[in-house]
N, C-alpha and C. Protein backbone atom coordinates (compact mmCIF):
# COMPACT_ATOMS: atom_id res chain seq x y z
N UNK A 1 26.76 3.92 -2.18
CA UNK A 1 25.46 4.04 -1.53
C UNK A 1 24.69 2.73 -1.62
N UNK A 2 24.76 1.82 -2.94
CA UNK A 2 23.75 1.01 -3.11
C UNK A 2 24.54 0.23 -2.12
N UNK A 3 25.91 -0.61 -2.48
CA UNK A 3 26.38 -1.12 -1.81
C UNK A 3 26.53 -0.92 -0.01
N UNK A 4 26.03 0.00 -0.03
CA UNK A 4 26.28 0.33 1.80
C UNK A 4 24.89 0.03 1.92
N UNK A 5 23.88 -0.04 1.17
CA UNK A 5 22.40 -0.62 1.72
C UNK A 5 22.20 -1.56 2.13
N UNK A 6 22.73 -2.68 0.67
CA UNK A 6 22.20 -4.13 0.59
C UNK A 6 22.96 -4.51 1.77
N UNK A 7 24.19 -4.13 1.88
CA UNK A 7 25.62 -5.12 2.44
C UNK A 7 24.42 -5.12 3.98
N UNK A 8 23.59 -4.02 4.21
CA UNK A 8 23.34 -4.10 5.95
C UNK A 8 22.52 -5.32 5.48
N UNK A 9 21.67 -5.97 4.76
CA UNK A 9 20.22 -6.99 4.66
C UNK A 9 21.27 -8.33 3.79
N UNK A 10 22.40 -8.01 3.56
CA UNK A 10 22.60 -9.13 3.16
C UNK A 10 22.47 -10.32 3.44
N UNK A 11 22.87 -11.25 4.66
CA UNK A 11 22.32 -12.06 5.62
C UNK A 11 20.50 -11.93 5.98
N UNK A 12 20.01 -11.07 5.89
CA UNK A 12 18.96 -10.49 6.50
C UNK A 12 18.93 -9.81 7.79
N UNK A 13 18.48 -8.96 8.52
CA UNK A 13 18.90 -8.12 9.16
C UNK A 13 17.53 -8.10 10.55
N UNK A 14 17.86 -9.26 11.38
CA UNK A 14 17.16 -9.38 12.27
C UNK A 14 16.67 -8.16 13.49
N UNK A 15 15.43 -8.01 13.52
CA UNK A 15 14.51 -7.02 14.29
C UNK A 15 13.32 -7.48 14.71
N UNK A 16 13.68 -7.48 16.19
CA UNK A 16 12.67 -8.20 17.17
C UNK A 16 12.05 -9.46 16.55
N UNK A 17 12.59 -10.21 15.97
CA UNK A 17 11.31 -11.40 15.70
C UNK A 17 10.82 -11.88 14.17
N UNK A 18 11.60 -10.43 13.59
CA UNK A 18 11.07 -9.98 11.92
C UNK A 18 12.73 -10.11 11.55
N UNK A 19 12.84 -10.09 10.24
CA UNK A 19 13.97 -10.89 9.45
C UNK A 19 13.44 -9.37 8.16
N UNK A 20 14.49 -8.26 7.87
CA UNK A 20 14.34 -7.88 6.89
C UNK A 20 15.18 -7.94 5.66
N UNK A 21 15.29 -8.14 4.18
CA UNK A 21 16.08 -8.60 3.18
C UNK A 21 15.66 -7.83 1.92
N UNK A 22 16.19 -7.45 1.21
CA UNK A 22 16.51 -7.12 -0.49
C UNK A 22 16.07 -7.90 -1.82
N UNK A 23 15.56 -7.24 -2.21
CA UNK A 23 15.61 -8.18 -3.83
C UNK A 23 16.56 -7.65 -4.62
N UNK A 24 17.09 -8.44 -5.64
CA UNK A 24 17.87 -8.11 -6.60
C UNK A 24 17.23 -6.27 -6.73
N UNK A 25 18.66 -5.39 -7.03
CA UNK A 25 18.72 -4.24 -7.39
C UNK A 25 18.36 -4.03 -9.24
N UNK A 26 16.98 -3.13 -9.35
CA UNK A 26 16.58 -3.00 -10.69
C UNK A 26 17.10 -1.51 -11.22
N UNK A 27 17.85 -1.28 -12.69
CA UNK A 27 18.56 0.20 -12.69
C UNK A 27 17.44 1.30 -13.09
N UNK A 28 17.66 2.31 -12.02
CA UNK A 28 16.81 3.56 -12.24
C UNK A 28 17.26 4.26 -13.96
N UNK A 29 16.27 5.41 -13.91
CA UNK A 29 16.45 6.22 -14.78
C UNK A 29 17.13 6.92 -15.67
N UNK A 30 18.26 7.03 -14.34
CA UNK A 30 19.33 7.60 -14.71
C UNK A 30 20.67 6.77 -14.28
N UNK A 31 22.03 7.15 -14.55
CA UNK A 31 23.47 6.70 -14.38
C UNK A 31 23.55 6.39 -12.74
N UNK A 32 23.93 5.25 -12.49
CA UNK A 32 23.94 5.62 -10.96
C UNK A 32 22.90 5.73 -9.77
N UNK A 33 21.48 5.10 -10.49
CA UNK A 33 20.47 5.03 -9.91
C UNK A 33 19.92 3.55 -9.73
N UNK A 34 19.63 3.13 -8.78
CA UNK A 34 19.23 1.47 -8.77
C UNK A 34 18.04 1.57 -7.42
N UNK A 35 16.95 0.60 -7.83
CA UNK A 35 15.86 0.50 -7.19
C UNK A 35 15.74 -1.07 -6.63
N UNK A 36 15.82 -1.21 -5.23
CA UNK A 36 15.61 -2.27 -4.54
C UNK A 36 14.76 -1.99 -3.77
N UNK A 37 13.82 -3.79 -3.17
CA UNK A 37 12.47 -3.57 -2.85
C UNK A 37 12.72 -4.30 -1.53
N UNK A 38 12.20 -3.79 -0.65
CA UNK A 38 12.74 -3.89 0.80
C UNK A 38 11.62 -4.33 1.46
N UNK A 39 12.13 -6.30 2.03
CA UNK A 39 10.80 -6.84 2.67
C UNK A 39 11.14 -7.47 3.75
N UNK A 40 10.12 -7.53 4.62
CA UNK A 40 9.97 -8.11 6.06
C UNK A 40 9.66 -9.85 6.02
N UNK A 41 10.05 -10.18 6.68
CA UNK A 41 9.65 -11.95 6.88
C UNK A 41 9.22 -12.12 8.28
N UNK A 42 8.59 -12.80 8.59
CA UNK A 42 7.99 -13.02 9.68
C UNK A 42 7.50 -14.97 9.55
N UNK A 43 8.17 -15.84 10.03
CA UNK A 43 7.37 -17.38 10.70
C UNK A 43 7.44 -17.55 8.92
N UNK A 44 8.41 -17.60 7.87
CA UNK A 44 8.49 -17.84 7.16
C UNK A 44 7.60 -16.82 6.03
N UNK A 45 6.81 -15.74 5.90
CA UNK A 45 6.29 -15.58 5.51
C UNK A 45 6.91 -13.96 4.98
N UNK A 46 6.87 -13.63 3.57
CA UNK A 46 7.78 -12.08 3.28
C UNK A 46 6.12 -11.17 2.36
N UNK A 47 6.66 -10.19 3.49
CA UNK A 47 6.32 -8.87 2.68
C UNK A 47 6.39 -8.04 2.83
N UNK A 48 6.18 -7.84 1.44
CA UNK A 48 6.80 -6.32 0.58
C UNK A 48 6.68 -4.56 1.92
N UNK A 49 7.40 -3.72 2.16
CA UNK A 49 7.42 -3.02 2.94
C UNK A 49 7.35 -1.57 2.22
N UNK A 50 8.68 -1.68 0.92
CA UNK A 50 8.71 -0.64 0.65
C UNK A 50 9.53 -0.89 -0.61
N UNK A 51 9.40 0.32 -1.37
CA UNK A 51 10.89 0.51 -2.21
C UNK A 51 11.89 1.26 -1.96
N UNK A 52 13.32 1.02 -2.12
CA UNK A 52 14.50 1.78 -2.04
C UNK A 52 14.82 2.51 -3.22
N UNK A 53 15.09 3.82 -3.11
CA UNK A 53 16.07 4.29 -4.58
C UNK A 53 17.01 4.47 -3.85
N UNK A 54 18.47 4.65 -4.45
CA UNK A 54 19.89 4.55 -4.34
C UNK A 54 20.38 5.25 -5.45
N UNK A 55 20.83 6.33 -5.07
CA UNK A 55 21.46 7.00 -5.96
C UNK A 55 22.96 7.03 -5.72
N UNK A 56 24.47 7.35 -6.43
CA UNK A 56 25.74 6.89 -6.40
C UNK A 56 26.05 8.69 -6.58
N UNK A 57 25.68 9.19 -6.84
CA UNK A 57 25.90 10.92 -7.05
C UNK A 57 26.95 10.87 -8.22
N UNK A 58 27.23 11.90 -8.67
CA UNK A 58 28.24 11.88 -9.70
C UNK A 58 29.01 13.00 -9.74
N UNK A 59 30.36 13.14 -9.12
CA UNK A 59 31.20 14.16 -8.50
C UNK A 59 31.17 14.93 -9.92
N UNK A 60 31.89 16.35 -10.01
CA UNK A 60 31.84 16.92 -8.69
C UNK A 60 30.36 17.81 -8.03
N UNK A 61 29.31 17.38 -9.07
CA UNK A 61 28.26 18.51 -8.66
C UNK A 61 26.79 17.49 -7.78
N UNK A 62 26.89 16.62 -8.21
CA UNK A 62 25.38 15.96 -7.38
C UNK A 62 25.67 15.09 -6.74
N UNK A 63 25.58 15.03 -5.49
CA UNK A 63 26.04 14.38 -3.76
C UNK A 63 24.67 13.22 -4.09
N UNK A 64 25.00 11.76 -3.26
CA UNK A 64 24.04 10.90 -3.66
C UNK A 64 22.78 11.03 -2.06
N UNK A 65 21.65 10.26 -2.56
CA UNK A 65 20.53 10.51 -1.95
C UNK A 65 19.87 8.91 -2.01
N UNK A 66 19.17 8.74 -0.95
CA UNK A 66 18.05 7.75 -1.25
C UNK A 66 16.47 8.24 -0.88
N UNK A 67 15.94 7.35 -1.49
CA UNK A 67 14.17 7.38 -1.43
C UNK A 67 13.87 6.40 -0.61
N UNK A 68 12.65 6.73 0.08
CA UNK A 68 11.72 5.83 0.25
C UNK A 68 10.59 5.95 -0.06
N UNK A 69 10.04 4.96 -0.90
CA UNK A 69 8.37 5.43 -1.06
C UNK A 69 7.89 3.95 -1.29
N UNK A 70 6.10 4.41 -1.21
CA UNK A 70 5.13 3.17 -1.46
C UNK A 70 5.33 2.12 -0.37
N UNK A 71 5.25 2.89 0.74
CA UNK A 71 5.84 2.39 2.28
C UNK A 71 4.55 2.27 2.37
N UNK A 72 4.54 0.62 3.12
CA UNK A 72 3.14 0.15 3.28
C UNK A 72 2.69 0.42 4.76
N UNK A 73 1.96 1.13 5.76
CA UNK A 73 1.84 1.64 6.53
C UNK A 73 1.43 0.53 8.15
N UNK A 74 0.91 -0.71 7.32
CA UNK A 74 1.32 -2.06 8.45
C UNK A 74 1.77 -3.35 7.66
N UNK A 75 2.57 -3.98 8.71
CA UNK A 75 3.21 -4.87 7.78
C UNK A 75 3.60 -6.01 8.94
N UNK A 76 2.51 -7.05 8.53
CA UNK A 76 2.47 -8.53 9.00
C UNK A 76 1.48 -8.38 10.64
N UNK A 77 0.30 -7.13 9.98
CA UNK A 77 -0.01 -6.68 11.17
C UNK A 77 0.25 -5.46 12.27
N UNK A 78 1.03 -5.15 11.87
CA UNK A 78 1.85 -4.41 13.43
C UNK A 78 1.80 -3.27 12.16
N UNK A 79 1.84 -1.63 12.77
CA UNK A 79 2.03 -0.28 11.97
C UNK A 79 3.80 -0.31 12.01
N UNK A 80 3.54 0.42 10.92
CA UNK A 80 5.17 0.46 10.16
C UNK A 80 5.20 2.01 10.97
N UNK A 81 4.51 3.20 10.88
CA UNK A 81 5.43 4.48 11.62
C UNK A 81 5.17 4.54 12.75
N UNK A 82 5.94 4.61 13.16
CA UNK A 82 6.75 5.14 14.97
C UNK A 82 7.05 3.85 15.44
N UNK A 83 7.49 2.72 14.18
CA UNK A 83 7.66 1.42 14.82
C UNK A 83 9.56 1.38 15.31
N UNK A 84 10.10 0.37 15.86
CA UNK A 84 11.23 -0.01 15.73
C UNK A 84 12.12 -0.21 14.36
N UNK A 85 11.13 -0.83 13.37
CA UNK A 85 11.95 -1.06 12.13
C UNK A 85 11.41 -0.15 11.41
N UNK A 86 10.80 1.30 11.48
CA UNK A 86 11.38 2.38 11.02
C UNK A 86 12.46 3.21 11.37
N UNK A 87 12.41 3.47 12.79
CA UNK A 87 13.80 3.54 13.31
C UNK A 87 15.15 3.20 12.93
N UNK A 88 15.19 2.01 13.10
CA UNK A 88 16.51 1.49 12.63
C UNK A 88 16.55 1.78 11.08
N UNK A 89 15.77 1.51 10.34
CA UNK A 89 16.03 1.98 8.44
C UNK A 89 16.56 3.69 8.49
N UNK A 90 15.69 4.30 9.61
CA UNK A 90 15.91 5.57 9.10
C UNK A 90 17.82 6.07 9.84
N UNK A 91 17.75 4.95 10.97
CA UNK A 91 19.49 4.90 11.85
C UNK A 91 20.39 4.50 10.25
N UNK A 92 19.78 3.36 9.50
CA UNK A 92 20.40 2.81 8.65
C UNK A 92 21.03 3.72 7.29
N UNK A 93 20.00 4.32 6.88
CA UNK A 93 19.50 5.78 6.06
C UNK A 93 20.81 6.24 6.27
N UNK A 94 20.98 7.17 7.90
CA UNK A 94 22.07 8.14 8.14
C UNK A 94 23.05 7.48 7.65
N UNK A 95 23.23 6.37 8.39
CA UNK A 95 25.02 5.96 8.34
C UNK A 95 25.58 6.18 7.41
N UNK A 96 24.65 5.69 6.27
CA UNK A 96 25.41 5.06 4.83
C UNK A 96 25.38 6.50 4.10
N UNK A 97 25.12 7.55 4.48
CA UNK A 97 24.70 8.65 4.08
C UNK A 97 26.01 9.88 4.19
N UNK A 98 26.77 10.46 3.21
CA UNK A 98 27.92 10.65 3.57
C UNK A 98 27.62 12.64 4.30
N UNK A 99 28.57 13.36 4.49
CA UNK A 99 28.41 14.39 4.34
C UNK A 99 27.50 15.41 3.26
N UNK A 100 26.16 16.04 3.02
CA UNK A 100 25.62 16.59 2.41
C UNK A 100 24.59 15.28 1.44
N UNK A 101 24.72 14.15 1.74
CA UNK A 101 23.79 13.18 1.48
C UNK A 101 22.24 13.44 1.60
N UNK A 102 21.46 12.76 1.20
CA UNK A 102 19.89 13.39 1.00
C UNK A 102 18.88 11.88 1.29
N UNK A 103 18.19 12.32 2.18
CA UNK A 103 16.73 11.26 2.26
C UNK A 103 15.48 11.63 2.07
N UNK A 104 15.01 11.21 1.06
CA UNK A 104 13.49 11.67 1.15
C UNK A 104 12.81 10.40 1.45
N UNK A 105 11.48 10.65 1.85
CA UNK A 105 11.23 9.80 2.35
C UNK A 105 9.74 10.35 2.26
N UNK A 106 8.73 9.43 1.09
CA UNK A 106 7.07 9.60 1.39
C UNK A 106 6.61 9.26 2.61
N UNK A 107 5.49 9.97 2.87
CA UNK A 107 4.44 9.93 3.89
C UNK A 107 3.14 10.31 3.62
N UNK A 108 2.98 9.59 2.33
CA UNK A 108 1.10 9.71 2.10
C UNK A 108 0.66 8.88 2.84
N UNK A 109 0.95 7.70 3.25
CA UNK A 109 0.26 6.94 4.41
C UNK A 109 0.11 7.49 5.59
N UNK A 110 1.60 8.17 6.09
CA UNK A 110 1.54 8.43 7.72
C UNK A 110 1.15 10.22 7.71
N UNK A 111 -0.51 9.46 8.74
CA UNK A 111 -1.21 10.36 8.73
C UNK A 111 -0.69 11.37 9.92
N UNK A 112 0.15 11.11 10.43
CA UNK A 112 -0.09 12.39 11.54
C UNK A 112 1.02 12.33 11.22
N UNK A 113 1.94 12.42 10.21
CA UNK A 113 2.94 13.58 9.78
C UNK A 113 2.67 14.38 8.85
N UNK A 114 1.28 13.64 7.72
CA UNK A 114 0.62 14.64 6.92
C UNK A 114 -0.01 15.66 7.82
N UNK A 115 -0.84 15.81 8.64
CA UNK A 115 -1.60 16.45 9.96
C UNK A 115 -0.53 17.40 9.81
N UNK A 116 0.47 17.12 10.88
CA UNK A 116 1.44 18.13 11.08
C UNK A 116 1.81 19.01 10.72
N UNK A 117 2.57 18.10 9.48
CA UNK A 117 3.08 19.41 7.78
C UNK A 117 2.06 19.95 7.31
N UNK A 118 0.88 19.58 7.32
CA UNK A 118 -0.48 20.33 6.34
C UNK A 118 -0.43 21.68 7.49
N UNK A 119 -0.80 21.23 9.06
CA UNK A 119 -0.95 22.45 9.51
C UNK A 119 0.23 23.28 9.63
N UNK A 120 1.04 23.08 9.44
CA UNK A 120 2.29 24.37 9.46
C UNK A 120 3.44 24.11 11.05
N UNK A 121 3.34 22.96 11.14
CA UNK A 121 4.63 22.50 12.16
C UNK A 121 5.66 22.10 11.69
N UNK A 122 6.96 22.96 11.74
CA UNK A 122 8.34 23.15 11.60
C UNK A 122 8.51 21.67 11.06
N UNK A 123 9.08 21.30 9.85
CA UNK A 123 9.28 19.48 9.39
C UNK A 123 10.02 19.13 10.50
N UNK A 124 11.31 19.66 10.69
CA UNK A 124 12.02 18.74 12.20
C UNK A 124 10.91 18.90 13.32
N UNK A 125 10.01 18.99 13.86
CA UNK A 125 9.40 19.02 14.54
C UNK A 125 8.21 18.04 14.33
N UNK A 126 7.76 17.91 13.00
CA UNK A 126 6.91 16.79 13.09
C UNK A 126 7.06 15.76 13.25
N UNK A 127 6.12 14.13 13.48
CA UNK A 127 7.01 12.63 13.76
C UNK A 127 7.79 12.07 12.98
N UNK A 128 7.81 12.26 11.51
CA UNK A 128 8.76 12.01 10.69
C UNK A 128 9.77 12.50 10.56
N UNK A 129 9.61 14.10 10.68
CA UNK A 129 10.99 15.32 11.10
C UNK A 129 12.05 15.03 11.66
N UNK A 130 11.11 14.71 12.93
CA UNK A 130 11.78 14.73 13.91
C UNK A 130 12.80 13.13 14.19
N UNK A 131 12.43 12.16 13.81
CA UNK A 131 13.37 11.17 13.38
C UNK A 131 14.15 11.20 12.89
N UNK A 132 13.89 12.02 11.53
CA UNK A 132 15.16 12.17 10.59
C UNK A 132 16.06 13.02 11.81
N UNK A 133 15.79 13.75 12.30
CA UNK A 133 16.66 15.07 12.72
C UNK A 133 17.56 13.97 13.82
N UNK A 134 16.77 13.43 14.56
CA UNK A 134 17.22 12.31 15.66
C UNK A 134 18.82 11.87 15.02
N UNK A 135 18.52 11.57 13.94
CA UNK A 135 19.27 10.13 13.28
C UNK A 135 20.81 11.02 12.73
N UNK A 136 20.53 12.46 12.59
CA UNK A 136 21.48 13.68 12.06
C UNK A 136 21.24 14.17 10.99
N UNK A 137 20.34 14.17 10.29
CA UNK A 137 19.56 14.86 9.19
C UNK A 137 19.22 16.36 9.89
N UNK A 138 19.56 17.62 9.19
CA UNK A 138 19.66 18.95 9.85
C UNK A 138 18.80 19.86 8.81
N UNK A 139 18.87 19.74 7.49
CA UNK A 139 18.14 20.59 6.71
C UNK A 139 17.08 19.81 5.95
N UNK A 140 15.86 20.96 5.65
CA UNK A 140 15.04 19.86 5.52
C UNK A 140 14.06 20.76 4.33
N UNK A 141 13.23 19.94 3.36
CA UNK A 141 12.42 20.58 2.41
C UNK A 141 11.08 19.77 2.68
N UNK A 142 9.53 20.17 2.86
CA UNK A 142 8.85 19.70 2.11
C UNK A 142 8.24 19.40 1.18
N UNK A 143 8.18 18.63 0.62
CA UNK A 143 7.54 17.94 -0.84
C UNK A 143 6.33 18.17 -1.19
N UNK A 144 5.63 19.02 -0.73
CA UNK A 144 4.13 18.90 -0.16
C UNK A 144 3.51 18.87 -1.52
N UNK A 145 4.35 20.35 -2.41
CA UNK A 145 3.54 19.91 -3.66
C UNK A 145 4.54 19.83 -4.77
N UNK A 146 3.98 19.14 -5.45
CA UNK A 146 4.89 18.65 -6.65
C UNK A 146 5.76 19.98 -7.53
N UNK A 147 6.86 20.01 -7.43
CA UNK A 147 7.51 21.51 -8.46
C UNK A 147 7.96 21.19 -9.54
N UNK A 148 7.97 19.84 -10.08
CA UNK A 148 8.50 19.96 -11.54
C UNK A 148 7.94 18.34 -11.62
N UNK A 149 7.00 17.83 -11.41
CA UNK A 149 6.31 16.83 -11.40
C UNK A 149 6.60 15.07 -11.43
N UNK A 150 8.03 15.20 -11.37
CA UNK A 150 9.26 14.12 -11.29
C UNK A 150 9.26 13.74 -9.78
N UNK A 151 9.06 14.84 -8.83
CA UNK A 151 9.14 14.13 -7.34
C UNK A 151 7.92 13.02 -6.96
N UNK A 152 6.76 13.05 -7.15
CA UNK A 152 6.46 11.64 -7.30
C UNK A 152 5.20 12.39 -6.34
N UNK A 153 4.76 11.48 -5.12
CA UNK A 153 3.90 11.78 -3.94
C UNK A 153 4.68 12.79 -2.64
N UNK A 154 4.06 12.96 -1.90
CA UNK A 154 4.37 13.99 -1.27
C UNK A 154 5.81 13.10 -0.34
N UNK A 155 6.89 14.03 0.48
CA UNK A 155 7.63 12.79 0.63
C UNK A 155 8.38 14.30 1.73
N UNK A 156 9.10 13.89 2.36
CA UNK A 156 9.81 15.10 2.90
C UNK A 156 11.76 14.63 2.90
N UNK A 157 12.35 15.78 2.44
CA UNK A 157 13.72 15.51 2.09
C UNK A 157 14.20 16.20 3.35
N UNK A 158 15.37 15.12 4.02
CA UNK A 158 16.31 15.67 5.11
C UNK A 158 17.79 15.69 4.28
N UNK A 159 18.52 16.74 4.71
CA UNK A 159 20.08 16.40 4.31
C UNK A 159 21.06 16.57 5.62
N UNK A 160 22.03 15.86 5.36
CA UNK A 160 23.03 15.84 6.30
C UNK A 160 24.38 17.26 6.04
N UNK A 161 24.55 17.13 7.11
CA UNK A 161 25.42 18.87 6.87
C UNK A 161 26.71 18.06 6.34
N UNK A 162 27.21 19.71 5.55
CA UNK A 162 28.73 18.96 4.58
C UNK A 162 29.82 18.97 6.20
N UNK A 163 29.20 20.51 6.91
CA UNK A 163 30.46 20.32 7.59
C UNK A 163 30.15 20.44 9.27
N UNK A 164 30.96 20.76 10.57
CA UNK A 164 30.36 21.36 11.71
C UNK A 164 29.44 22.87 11.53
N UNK A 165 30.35 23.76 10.42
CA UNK A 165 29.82 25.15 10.63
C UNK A 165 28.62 24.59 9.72
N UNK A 166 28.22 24.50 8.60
CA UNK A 166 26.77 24.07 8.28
C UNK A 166 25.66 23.58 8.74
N UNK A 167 26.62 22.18 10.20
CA UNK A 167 25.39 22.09 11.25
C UNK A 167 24.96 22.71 11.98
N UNK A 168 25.78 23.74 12.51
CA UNK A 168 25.47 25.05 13.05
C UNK A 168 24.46 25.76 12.90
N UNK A 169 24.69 26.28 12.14
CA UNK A 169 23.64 27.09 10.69
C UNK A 169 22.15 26.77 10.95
N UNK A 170 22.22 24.92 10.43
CA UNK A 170 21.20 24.29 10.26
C UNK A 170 20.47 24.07 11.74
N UNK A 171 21.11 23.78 12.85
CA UNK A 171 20.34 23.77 14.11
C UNK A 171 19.67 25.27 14.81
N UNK A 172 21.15 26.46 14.03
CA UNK A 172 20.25 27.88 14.01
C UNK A 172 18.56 28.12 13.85
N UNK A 173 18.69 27.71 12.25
CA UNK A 173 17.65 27.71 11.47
C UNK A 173 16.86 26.76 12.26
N UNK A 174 16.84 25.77 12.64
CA UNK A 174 15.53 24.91 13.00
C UNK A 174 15.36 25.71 14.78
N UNK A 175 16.17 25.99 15.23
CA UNK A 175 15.79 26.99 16.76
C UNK A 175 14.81 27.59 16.62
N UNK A 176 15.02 28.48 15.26
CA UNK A 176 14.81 29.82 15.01
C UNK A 176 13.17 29.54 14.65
N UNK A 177 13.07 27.98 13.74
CA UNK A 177 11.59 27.90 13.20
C UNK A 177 10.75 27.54 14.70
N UNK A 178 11.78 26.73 15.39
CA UNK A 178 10.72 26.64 17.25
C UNK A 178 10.20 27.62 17.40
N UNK A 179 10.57 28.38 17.66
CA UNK A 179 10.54 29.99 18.35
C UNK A 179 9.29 31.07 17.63
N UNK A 180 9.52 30.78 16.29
CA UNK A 180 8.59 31.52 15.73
C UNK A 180 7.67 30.47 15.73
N UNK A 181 7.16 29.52 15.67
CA UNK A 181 6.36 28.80 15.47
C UNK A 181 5.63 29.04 17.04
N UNK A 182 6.02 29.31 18.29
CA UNK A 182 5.72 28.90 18.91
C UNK A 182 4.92 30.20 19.49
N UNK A 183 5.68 31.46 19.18
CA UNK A 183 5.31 32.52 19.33
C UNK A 183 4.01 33.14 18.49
N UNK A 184 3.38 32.07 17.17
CA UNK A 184 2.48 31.97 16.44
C UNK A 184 1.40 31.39 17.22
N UNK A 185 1.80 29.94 17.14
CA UNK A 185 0.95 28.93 17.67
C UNK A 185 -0.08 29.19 18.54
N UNK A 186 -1.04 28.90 18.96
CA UNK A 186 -1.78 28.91 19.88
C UNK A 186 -1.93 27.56 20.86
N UNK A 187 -2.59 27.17 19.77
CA UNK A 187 -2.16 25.56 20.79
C UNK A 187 -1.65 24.23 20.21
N UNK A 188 -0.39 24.63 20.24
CA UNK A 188 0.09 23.45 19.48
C UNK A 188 0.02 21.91 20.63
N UNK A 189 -0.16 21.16 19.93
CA UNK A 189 0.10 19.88 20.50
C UNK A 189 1.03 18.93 21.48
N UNK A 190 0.56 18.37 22.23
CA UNK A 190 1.27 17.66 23.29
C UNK A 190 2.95 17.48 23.01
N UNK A 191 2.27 16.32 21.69
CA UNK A 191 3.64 15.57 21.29
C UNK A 191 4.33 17.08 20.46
N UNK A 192 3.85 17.70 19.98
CA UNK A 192 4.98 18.90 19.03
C UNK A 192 5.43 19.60 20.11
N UNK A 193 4.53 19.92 21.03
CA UNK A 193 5.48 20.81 22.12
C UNK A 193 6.45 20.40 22.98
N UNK A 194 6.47 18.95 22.97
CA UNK A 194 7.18 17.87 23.70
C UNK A 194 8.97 18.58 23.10
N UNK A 195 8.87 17.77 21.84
CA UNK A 195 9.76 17.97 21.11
C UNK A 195 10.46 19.35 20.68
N UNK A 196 9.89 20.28 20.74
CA UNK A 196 10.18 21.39 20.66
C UNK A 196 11.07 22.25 21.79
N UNK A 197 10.52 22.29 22.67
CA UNK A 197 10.70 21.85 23.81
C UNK A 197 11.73 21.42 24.52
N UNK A 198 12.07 20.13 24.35
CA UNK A 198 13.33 19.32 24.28
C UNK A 198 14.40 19.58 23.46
N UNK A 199 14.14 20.30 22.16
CA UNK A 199 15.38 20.48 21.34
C UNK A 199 15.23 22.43 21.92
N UNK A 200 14.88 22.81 22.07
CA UNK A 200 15.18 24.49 22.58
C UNK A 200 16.20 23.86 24.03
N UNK A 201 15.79 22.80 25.10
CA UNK A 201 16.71 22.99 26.34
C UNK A 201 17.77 21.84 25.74
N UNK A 202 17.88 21.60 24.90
CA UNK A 202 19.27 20.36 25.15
C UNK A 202 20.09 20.91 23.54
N UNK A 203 19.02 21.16 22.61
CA UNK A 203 19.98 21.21 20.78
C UNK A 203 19.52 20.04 20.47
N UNK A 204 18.92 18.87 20.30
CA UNK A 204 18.99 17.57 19.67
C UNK A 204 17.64 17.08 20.75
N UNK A 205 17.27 16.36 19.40
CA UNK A 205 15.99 15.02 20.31
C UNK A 205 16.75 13.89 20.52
């Protein structure tokens, strides 16, 4: 996992104009845990974006996962969510991400995915959700409140299915939350109904 991170920023990892790169990996908590700090350059100039956790899992019972948090919400000017180089981190996220792999990912900054999740819109359905789901992330938890006080700030976890029949399942289940959600709703929103919407006539955003 760690190694499938850095290896993409090794060179640095050019996006539109911006140059993103790694600092040396610092060891987490536990066996198999390492924390790298993930920054943007711009006309010679670096900063800090975010931190990475990297977890290595440890067969046969805990599948590995990464974090993102303390995601700075603009960076060198320009907003970091619904940008391009969230996109691609979160494209980046999947790849390296094997079968039943895990992303969480804070969003105390990004306010209109807090909006969303506070009011009760399906997580794949909100703007953060719904990225992850984009990218192949199928099951999903929110973090909203802390359950054993180790998860940190609020953050929302996507996982990738182990198999086809699990993605199944999992696109069931997120149909199923459209539907009732929608049959609730009164007036849900442009962009949520957009998306909703779009994944009821096609399966996928």
């Amino acid at each position: 996992m760690k190694e499938g991170f850095t290896t993409r920023f090794e060179d640095g990892l050019q996006v539109g104009g911006k140059i993103l790169h790694v600092s040396e990996e610092v060891p987490g908590r536990i066996i198999g845990h390492t924390y790298v700090k993930l920054y943007v350059e711009l006309e010679g100039h670096n900063d800090l974006l975010m931190y990475v956790g990297l977890y290595e899992g440890r067969p046969p019972y805990y599948l590995p996962w990464i974090e993102l948090f303390e995601i700075e919400p603009t960076i060198h000017g320009e907003p970091f969510f619904g940008s391009t180089l969230e996109d691609i981190l979160i494209e980046i996220c999947s790849d390296i991400s094997p079968p039943g792999g895990r992303l969480f990912v804070e969003y105390t900054q990004d306010r209109e995915s807090i909006r969303q999740l506070t009011e009760g819109v399906p997580p794949p359905f909100s703007r953060l959700g719904s990225l992850m789901l984009k990218h192949g992330f199928t099951w999903f938890k929110d973090w909203y409140f802390a359950e054993g006080f180790n998860e940190g700030s609020q953050k929302l976890q996507g996982e990738k299915p182990l198999d086809e029949i699990k993605k199944k399942e999992h696109l069931e289940r997120i149909r199923a939350s459209a539907i009732e959600y929608m049959d609730n709703e009164k007036y849900p929103t442009q962009e949520v109904l957009a998306r909703i919407e779009r994944f009821l006539d096609t399966g996928h955003l």
